[in-house]
Protein backbone atom coordinates (compact mmCIF):
# COMPACT_ATOMS: atom_id res chain seq x y z
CA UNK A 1 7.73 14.85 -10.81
CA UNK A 2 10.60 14.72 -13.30
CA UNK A 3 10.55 15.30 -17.13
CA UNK A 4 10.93 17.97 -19.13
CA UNK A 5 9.63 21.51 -17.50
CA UNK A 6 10.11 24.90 -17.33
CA UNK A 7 10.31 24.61 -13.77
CA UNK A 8 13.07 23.60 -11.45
CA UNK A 9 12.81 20.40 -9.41
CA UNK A 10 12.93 21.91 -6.21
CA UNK A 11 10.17 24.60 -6.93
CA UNK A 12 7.75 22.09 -8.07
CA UNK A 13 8.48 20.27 -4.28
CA UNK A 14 8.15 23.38 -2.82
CA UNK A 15 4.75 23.96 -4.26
CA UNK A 16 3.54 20.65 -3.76
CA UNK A 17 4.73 21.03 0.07
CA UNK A 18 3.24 24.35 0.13
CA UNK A 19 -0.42 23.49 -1.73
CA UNK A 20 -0.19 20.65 0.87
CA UNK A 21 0.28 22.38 4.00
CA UNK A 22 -1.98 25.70 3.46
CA UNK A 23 -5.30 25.78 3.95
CA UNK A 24 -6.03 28.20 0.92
CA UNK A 25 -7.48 26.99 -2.31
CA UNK A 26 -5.18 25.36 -4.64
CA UNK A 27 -6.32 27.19 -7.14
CA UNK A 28 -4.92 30.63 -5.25
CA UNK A 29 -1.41 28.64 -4.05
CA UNK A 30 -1.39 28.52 -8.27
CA UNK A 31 -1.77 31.93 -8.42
CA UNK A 32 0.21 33.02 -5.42
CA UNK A 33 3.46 31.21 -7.28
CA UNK A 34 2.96 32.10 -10.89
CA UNK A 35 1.73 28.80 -12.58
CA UNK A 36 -1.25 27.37 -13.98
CA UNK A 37 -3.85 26.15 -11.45
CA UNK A 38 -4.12 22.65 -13.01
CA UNK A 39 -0.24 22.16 -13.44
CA UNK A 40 0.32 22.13 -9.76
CA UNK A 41 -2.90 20.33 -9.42
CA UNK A 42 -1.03 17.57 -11.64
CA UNK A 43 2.22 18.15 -9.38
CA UNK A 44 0.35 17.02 -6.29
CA UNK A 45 -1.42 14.36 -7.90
CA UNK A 46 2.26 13.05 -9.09
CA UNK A 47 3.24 13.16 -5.56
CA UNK A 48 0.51 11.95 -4.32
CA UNK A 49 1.15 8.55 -6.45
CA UNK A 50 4.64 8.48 -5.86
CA UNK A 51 3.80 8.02 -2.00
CA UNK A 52 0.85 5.48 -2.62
CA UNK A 53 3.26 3.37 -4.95
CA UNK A 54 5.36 1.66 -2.41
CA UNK A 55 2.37 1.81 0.23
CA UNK A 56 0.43 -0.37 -2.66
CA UNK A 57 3.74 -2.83 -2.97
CA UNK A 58 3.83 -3.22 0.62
CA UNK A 59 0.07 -3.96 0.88
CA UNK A 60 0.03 -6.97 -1.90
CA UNK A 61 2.78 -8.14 -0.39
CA UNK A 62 1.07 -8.36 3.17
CA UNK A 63 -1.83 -10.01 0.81
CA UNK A 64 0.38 -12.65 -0.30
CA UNK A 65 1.78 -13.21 2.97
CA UNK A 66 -1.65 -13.73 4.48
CA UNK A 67 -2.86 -15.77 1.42
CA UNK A 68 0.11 -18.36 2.16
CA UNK A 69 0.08 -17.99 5.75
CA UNK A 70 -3.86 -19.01 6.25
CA UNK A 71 -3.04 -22.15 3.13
CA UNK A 72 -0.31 -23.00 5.72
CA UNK A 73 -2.79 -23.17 8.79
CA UNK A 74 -5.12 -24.98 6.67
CA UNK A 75 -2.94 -27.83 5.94
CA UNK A 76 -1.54 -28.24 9.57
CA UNK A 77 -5.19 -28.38 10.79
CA UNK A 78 -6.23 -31.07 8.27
CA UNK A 79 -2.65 -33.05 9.69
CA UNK A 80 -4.08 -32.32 12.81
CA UNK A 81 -7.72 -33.50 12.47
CA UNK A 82 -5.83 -36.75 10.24
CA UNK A 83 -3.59 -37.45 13.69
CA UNK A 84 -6.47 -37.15 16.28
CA UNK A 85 -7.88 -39.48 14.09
CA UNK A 86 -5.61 -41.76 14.21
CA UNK A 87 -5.05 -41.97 17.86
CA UNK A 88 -8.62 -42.48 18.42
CA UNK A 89 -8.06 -45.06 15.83
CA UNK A 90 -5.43 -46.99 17.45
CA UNK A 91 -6.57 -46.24 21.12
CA UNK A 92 -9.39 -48.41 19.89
CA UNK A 93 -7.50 -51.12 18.57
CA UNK A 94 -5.11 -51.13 21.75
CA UNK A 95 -8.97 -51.46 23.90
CA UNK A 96 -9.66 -54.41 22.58
């Protein structure tokens, strides 16, 4: 919500908050404070995507995790399968 504007920082938050919290139409919040219906519309949205953004970073992050955590299980059960294999192996040789 910065940038140039006619408006002070701490209104637009307060209008955000307020268009937010009440359960009347934006459109008469707008009115109620003295600006244009779709500029607060576009001070929520701002919000709005300031709050997703590190939401978002923490999700593809969890991704990645998860991506490199199930490569990681793959591998130890192919060692796994490669070592049961080889005991049966040699448990055969040892038999004879």
């Amino acid at each position: 919500m910065s940038g140039k504007s006619k408006y002070p920082e701490q209104f637009r938050r307060d209008a955000v908050e307020l268009a937010r919290s009440s359960d009347r139409p934006l459109r008469q919040v707008a009115r109620e404070l003295g600006v244009n219906h779709e500029t607060l519309r576009n001070w929520v949205r701002t919000a709005e995507q300031a709050q997703a953004g590190p939401a978002d970073t923490a999700a593809v992050v969890d991704q990645e995790e998860l991506r490199a955590l199930r490569k990681r299980v793959a591998e130890l059960e192919l060692e796994k399968d490669i070592l049961r294999k080889a005991a049966a192996y040699f448990a055969k040789e040892m038999g004879r």
